[in-house]
N, C-alpha and C. Protein backbone atom coordinates (compact mmCIF):
# COMPACT_ATOMS: atom_id res chain seq x y z
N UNK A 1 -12.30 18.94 -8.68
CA UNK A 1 -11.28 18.86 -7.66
C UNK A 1 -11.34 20.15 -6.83
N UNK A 2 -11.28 20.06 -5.25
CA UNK A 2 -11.51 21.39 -4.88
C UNK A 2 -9.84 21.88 -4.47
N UNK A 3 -9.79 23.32 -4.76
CA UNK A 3 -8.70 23.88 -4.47
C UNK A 3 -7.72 23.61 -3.43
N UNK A 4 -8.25 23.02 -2.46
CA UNK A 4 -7.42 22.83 -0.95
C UNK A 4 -6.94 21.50 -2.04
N UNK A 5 -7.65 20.49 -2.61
CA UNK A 5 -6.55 19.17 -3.09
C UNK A 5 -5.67 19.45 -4.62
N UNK A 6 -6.19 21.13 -5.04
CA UNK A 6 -5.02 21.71 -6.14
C UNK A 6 -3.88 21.79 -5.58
N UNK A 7 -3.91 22.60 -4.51
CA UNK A 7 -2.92 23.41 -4.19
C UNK A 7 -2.21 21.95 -3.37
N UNK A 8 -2.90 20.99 -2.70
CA UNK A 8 -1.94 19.97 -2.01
C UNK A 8 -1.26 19.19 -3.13
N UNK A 9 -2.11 19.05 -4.19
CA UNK A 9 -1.39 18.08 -4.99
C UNK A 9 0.01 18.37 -5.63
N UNK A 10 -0.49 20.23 -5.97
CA UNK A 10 1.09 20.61 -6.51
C UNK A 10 2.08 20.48 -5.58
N UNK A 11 1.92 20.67 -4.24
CA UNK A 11 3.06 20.49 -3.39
C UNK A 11 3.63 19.26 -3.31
N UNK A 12 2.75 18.08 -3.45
CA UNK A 12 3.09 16.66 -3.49
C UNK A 12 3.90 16.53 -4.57
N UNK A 13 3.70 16.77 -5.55
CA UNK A 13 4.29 16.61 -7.04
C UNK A 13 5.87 17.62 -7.48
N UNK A 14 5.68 18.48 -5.94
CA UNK A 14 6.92 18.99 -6.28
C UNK A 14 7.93 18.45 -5.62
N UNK A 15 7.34 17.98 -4.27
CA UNK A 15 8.24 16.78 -3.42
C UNK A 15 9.01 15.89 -4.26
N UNK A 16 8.05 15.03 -4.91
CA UNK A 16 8.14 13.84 -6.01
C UNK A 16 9.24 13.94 -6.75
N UNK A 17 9.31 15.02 -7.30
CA UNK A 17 10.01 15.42 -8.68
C UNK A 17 12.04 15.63 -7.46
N UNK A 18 11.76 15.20 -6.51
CA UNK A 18 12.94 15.14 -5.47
C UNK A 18 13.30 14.46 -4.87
N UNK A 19 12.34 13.59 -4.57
CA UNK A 19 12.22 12.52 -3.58
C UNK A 19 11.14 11.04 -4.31
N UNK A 20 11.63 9.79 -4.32
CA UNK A 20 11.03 9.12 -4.66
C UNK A 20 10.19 8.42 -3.96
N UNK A 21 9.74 8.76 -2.56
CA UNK A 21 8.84 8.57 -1.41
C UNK A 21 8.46 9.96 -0.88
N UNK A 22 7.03 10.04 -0.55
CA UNK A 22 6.59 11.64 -0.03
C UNK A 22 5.08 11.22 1.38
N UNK A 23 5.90 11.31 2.24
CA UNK A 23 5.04 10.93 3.50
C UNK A 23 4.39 12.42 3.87
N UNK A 24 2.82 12.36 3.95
CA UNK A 24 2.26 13.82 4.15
C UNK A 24 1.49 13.52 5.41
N UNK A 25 1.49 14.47 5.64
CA UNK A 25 0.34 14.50 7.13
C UNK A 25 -0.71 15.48 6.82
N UNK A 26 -1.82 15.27 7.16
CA UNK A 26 -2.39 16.54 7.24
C UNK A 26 -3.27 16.62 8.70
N UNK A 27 -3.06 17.63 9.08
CA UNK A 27 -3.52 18.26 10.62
C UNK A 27 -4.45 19.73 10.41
N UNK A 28 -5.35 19.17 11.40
CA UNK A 28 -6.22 20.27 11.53
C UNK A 28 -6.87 20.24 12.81
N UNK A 29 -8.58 21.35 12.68
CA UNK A 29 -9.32 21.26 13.87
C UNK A 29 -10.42 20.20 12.72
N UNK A 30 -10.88 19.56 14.07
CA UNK A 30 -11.79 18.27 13.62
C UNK A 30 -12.93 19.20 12.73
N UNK A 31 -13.54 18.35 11.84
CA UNK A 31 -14.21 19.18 11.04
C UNK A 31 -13.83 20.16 9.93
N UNK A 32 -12.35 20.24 10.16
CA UNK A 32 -11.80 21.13 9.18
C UNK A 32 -11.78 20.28 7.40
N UNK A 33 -11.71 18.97 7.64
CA UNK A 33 -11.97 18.63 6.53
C UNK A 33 -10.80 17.48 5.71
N UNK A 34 -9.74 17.03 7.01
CA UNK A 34 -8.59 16.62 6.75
C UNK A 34 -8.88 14.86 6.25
N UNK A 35 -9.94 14.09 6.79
CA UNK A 35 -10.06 13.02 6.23
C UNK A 35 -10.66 12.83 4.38
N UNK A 36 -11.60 14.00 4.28
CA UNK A 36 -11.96 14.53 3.25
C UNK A 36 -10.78 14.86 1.98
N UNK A 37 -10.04 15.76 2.41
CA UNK A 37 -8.97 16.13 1.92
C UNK A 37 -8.10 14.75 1.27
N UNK A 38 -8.04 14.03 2.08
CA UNK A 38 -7.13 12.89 2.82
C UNK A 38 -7.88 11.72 1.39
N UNK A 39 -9.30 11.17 1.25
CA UNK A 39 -9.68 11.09 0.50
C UNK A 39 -9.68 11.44 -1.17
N UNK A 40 -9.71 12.39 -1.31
CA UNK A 40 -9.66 12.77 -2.51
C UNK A 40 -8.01 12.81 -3.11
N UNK A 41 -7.25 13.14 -2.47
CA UNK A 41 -5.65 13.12 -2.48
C UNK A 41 -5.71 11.35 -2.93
N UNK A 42 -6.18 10.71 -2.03
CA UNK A 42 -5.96 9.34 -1.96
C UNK A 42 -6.40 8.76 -3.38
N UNK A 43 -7.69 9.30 -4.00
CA UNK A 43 -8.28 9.03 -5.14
C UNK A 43 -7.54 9.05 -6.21
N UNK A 44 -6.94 10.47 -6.27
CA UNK A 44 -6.21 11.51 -7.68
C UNK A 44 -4.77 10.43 -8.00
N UNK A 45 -4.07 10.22 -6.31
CA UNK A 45 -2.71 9.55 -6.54
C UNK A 45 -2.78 8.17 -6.73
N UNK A 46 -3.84 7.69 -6.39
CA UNK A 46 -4.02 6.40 -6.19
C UNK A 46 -2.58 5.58 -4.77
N UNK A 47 -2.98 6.46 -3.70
CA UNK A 47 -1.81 6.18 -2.72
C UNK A 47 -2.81 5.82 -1.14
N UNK A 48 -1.95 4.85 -0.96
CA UNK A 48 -3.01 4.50 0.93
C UNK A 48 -2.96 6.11 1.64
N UNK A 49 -3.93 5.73 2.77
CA UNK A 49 -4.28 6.60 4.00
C UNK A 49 -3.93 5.95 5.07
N UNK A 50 -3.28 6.48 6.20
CA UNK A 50 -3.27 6.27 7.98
C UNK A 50 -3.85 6.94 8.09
N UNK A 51 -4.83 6.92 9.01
CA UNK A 51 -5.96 7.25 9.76
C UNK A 51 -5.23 7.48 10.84
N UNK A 52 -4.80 8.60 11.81
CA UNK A 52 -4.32 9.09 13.36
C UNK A 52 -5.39 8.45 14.06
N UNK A 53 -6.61 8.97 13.34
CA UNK A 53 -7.46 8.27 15.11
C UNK A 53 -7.67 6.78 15.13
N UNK A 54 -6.85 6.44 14.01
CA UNK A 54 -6.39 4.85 14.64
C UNK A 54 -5.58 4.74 15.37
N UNK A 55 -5.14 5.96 16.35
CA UNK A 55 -3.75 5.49 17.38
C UNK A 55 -3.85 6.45 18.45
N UNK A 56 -5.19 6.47 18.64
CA UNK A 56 -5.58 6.99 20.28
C UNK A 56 -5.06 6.07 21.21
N UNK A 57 -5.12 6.72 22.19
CA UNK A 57 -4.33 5.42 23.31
C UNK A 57 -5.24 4.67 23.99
N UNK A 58 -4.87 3.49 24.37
CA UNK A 58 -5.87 2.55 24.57
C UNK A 58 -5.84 2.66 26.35
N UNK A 59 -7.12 2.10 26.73
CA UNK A 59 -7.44 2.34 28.33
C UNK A 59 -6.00 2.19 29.14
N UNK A 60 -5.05 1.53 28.80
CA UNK A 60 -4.59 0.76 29.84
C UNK A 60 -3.15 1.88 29.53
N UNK A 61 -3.10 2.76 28.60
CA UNK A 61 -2.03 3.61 28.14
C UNK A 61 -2.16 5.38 29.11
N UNK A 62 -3.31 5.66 28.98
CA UNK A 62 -3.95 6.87 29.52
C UNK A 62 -3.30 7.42 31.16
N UNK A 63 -2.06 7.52 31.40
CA UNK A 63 -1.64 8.04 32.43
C UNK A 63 -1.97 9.35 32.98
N UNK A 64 -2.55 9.72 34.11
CA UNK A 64 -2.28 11.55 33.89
C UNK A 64 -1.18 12.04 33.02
N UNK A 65 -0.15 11.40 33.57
CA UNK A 65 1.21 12.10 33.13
C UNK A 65 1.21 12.17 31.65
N UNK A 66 0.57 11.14 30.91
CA UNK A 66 0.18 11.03 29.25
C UNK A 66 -0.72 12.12 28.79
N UNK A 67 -2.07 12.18 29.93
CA UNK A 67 -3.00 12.76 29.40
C UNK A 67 -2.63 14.21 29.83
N UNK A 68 -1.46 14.71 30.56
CA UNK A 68 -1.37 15.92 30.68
C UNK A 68 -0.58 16.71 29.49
N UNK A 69 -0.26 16.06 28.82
CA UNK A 69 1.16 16.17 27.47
C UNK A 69 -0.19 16.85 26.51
N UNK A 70 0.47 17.86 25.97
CA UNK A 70 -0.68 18.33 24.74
C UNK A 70 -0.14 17.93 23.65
N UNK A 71 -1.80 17.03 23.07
CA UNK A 71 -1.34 15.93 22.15
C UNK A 71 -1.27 14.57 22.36
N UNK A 72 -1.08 14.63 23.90
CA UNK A 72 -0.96 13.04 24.61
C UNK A 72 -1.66 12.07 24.59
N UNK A 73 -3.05 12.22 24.08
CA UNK A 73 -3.87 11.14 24.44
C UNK A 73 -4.03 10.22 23.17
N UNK A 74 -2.54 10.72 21.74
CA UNK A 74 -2.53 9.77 20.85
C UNK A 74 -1.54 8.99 20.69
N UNK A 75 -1.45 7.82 20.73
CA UNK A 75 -0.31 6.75 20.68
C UNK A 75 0.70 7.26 18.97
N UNK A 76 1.66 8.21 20.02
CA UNK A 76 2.39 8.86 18.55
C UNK A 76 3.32 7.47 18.57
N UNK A 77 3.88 6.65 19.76
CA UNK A 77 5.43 5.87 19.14
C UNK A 77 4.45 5.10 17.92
N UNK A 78 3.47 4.44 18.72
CA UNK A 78 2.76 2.95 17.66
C UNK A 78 2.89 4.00 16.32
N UNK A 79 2.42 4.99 16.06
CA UNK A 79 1.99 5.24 14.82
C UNK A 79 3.25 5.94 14.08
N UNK A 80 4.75 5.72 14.67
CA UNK A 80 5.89 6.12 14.60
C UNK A 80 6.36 4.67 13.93
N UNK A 81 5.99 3.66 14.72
CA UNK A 81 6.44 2.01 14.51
C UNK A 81 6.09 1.91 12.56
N UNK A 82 4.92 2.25 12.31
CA UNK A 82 3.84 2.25 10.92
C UNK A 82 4.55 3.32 10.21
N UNK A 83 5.03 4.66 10.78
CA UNK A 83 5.80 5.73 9.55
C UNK A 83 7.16 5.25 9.05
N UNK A 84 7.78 4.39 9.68
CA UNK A 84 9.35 4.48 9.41
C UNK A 84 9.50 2.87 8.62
N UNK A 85 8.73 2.21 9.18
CA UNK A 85 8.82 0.97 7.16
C UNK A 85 8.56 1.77 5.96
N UNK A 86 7.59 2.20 6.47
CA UNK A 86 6.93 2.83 4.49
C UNK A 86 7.54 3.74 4.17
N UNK A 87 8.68 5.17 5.23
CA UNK A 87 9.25 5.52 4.77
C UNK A 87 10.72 5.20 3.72
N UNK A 88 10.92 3.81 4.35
CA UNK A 88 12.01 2.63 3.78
C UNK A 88 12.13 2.26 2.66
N UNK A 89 10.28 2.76 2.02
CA UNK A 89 9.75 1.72 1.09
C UNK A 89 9.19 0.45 1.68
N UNK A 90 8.62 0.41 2.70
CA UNK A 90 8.50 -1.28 3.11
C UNK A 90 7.09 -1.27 3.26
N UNK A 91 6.61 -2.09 3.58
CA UNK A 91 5.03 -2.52 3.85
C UNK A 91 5.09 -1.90 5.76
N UNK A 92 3.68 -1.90 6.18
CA UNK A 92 3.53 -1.71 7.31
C UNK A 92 2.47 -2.27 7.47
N UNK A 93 2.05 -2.80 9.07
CA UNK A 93 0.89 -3.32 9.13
C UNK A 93 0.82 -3.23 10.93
N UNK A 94 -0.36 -2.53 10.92
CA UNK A 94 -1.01 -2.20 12.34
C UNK A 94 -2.30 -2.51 12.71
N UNK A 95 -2.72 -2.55 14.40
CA UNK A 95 -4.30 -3.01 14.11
C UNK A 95 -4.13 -1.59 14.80
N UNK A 96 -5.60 -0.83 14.33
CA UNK A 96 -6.39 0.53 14.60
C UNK A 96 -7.11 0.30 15.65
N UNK A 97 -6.87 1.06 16.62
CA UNK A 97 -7.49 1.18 18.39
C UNK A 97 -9.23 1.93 17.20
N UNK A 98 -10.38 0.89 17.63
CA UNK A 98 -11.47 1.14 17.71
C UNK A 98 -12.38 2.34 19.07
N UNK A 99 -12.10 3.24 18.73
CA UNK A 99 -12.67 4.14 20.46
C UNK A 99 -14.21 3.59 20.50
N UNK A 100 -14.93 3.36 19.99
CA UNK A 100 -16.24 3.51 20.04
C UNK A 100 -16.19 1.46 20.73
N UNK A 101 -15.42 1.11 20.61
CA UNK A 101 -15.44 -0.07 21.36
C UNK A 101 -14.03 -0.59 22.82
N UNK A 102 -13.40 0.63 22.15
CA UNK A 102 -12.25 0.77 23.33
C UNK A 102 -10.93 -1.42 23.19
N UNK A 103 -11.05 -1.24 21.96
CA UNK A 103 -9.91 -2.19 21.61
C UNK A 103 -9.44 -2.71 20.29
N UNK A 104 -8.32 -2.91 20.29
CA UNK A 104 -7.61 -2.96 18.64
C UNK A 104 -8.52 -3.87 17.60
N UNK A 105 -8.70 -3.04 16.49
CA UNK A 105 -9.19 -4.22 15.44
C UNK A 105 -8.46 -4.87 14.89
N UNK A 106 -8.55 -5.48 13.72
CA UNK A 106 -8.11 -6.42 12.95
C UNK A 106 -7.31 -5.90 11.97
N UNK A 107 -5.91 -6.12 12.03
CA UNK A 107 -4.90 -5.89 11.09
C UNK A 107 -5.12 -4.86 10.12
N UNK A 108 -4.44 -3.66 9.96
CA UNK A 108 -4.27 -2.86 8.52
C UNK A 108 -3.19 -3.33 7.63
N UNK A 109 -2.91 -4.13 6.67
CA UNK A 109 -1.80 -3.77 5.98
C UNK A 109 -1.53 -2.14 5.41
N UNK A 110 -0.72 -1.63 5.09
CA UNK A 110 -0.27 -0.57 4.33
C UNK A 110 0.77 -1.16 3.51
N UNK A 111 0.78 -0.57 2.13
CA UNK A 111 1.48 -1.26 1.29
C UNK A 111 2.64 -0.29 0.76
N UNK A 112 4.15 -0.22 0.62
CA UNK A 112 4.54 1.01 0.23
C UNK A 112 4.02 1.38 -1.33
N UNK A 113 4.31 3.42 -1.45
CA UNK A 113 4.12 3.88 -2.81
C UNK A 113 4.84 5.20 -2.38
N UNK A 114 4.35 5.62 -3.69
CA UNK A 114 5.34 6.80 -3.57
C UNK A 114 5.09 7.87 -3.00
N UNK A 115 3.69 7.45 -2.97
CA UNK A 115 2.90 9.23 -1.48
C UNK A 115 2.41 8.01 -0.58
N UNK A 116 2.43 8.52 0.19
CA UNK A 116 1.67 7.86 1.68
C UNK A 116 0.97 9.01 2.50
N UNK A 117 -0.30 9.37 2.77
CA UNK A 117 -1.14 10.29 3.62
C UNK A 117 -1.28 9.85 4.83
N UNK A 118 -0.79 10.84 5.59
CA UNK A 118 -1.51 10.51 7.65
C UNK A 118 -2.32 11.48 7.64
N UNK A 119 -3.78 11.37 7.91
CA UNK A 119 -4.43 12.33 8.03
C UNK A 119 -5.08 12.29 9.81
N UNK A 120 -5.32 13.43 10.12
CA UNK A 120 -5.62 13.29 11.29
C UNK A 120 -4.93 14.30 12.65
N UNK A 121 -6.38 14.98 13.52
CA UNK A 121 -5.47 15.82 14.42
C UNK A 121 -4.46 15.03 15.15
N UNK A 122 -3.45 15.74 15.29
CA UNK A 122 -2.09 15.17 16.17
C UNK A 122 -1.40 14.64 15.20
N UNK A 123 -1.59 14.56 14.04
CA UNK A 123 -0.37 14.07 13.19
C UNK A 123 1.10 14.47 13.26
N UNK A 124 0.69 15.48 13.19
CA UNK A 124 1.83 16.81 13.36
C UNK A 124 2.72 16.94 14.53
N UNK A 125 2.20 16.21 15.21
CA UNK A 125 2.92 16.28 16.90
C UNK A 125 5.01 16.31 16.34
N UNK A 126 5.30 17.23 17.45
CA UNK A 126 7.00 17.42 17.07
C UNK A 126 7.51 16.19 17.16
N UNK A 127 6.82 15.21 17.95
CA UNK A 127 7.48 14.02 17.70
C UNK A 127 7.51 13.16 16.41
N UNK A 128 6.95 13.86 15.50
CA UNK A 128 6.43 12.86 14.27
C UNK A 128 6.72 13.53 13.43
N UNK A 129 6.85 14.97 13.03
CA UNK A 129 7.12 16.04 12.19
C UNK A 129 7.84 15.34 11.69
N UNK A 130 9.64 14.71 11.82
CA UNK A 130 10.58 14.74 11.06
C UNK A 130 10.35 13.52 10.33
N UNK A 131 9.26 12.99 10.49
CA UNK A 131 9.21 12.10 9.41
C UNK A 131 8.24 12.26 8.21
N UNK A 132 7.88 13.51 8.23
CA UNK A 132 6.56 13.58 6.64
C UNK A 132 8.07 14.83 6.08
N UNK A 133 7.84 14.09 4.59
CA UNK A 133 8.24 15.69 4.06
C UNK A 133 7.40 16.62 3.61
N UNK A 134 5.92 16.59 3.65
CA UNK A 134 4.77 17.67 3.93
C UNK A 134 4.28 17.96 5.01
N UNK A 135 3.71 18.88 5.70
CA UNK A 135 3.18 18.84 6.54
C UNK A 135 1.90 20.33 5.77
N UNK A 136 0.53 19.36 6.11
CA UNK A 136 -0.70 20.43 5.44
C UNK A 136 -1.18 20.72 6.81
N UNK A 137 -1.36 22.15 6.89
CA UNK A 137 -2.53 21.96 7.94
C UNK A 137 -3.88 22.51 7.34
N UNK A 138 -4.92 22.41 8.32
CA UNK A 138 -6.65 22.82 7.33
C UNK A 138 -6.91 23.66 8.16
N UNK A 139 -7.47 24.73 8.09
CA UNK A 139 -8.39 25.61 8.83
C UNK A 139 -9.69 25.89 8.79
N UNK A 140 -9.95 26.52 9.75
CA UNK A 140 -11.60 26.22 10.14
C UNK A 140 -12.24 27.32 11.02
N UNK A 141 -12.99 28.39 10.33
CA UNK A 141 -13.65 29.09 11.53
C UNK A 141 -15.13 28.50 12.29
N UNK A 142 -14.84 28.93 13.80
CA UNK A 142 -15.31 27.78 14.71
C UNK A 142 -16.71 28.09 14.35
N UNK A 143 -17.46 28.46 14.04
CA UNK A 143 -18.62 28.69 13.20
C UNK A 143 -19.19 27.58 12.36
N UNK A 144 -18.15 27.64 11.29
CA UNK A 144 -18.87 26.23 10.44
C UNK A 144 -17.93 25.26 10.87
N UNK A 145 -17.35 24.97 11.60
CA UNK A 145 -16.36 23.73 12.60
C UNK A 145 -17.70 22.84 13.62
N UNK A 146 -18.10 24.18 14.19
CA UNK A 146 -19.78 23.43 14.68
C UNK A 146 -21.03 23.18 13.88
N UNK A 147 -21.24 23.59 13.15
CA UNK A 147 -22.23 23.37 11.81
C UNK A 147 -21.79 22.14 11.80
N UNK A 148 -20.41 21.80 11.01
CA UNK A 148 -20.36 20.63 10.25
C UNK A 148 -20.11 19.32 11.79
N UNK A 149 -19.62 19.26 12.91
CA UNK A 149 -19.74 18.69 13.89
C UNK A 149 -21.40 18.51 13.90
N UNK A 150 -22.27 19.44 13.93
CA UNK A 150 -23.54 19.12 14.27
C UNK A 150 -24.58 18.50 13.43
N UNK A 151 -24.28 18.38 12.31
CA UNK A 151 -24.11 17.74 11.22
C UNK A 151 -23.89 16.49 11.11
N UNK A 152 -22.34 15.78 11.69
CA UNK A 152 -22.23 14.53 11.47
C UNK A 152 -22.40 14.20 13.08
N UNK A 153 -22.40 14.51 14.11
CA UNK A 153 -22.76 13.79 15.55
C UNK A 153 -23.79 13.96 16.11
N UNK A 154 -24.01 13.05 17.36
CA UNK A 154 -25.13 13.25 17.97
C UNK A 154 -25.07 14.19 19.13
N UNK A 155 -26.21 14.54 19.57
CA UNK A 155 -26.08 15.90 19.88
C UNK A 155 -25.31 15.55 21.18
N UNK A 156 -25.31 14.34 21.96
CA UNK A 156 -24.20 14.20 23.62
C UNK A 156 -22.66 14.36 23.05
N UNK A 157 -22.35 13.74 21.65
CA UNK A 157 -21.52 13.60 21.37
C UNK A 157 -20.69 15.17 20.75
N UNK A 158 -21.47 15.58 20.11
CA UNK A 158 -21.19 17.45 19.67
C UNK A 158 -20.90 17.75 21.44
N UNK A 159 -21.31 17.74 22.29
CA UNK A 159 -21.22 18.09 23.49
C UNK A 159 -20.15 17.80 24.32
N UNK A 160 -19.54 16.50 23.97
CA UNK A 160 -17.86 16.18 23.86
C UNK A 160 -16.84 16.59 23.50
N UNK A 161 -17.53 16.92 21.89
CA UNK A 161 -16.66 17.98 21.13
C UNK A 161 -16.27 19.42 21.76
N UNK A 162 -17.23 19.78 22.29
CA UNK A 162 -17.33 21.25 22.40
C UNK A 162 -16.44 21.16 23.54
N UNK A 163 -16.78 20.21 24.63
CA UNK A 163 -16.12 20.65 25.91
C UNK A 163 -14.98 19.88 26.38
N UNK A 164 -14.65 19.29 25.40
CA UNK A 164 -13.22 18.14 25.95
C UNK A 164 -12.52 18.17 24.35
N UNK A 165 -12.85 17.43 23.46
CA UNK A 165 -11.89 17.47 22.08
C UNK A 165 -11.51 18.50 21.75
N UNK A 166 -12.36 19.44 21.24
CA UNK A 166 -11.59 20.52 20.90
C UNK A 166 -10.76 21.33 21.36
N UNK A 167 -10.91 21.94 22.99
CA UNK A 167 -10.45 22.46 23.89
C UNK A 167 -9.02 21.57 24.02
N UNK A 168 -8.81 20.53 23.79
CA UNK A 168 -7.43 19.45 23.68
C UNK A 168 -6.93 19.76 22.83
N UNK A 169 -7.30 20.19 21.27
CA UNK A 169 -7.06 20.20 20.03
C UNK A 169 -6.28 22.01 20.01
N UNK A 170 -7.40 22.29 20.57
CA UNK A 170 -6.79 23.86 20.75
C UNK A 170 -5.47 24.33 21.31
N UNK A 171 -5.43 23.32 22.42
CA UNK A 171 -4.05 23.22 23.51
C UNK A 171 -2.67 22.77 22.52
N UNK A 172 -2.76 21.52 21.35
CA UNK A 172 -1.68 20.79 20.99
C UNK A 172 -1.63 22.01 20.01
N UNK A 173 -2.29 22.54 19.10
CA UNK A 173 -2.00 23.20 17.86
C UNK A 173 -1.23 24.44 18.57
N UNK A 174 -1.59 25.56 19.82
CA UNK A 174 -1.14 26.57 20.19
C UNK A 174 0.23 25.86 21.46
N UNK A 175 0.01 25.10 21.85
CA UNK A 175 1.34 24.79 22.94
C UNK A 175 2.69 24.52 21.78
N UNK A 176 2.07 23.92 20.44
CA UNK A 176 3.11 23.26 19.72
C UNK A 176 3.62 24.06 18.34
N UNK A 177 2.39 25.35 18.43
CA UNK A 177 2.76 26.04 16.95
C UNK A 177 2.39 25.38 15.82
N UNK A 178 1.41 24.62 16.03
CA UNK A 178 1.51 23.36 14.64
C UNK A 178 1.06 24.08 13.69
N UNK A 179 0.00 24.80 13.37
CA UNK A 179 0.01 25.88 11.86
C UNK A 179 1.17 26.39 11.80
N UNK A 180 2.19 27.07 12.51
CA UNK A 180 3.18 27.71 11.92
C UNK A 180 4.47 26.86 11.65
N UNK A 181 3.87 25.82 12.01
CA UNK A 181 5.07 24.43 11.60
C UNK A 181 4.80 23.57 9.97
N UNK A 182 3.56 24.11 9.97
CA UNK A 182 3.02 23.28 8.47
C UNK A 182 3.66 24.14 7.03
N UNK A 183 3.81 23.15 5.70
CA UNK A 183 4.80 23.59 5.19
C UNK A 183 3.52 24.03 4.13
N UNK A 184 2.07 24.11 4.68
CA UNK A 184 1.29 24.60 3.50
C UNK A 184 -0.14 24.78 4.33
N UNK A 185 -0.84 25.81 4.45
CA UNK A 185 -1.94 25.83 5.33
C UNK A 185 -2.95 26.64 4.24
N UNK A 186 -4.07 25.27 5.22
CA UNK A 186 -5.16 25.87 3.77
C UNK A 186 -6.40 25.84 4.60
C-alpha cells in the first residue's frame, strides 16, 4: 500500500468512526496521481469511484462566459445532481460526457456505501466543497508531472497539456486556494 493511500485511508476511517457516509474528493495537477490514488482507495474499501472527467462540459454547454470561470469548463451542477443521492444514501446514475468522442455514454449506475470517491481535477471547485467531508489534494513537481504526462500521451496531445490544461488547472487551484482548502495534502 503506498503511503499517500495510508495516510488517506486513516483519514477516511476517522470520518467513519463519525459519520456513517464519507464522500471524498481528491484533486490535484493531472498526473499527480489522483485516479491512481482513487483506485487503490477503491480496492482496500471496496467503495465506487466518480470519475470528474466524466463531467466536462459538452459542446453545446462551453460559453465564453463558462469558459472564462476558473474551473468552468467542468459540468460541476450535473456532477452536483450524482453527489447529493449518494450523499442521502441513495443510488445515483449518470451518463459520462466521452471527450475523445464529444458525447454522453451509456449510463453509470453508482450504488450507495459508506465511502464514495470523486476523483479528479476540479473536484474541489467551491461549488462542490460542501458536499465531501474529505477533501485530498495530490501534489506534483512539474518535472515528473511531465515525465509521467509523456509517458501516458501522445506527443500533440502532451502539447495540449502543456499549453491549455494545465495552464487552466493552474488558474482553478491558485484563483480558488484549492490546496489550502484540502483537509489533507499529499
Amino acid at each position: 500500500m503506498t503511503t499517500a493511500a495510508v495516510c488517506a485511508l486513516e483519514n477516511i476511517r476517522a470520518e467513519l468512526k463519525q459519520k456513517d457516509r464519507v464522500l471524498v474528493a481528491i484533486d490535484g495537477p493531472c498526473a499527480s496521481g489522483k485516479t491512481t490514488l482513487a483506485k487503490e482507495l477503491s480496492e482496500l474499501l471496496q467503495c465506487p469511484v466518480v470519475h470528474a472527467d466524466h463531467f466536462f462540459l459538452r459542446p453545446e454547454q462551453r460559453t465564453a462566459a463558462r469558459l472564462a470561470e476558473p474551473g468552468g469548463n467542468m459540468d460541476r451542477e450535473r456532477l452536483s445532481e450524482v453527489l447529493l443521492p449518494l450523499r442521502e444514501g441513495k443510488e445515483a446514475r449518470y451518463r459520462p460526457f466521452l471527450c475523445s468522442h464529444q458525447y454522453l455514454g451509456e449510463p453509470i449506475l453508482i450504488l450507495p456505501a459508506p465511502v464514495i470517491l470523486v476523483e479528479g481535477s476540479y473536484s474541489c471547485h467551491p461549488d462542490l466543497e460542501g458536499l465531501y467531508d474529505l477533501r485530498i489534494f495530490l501534489c506534483i513537481e512539474s518535472r515528473e508531472q511531465m515525465k509521467r504526462l509523456a509517458q501516458r500521451e501522445a506527443p500533440e496531445s502532451l502539447e495540449r497539456f502543456r499549453e491549455r490544461w494545465i495552464p487552466l488547472e493552474n488558474r482553478y487551484f491558485s484563483e480558488y486556494g484549492i490546496k489550502n482548502r484540502a483537509h489533507l495534502i499529499l
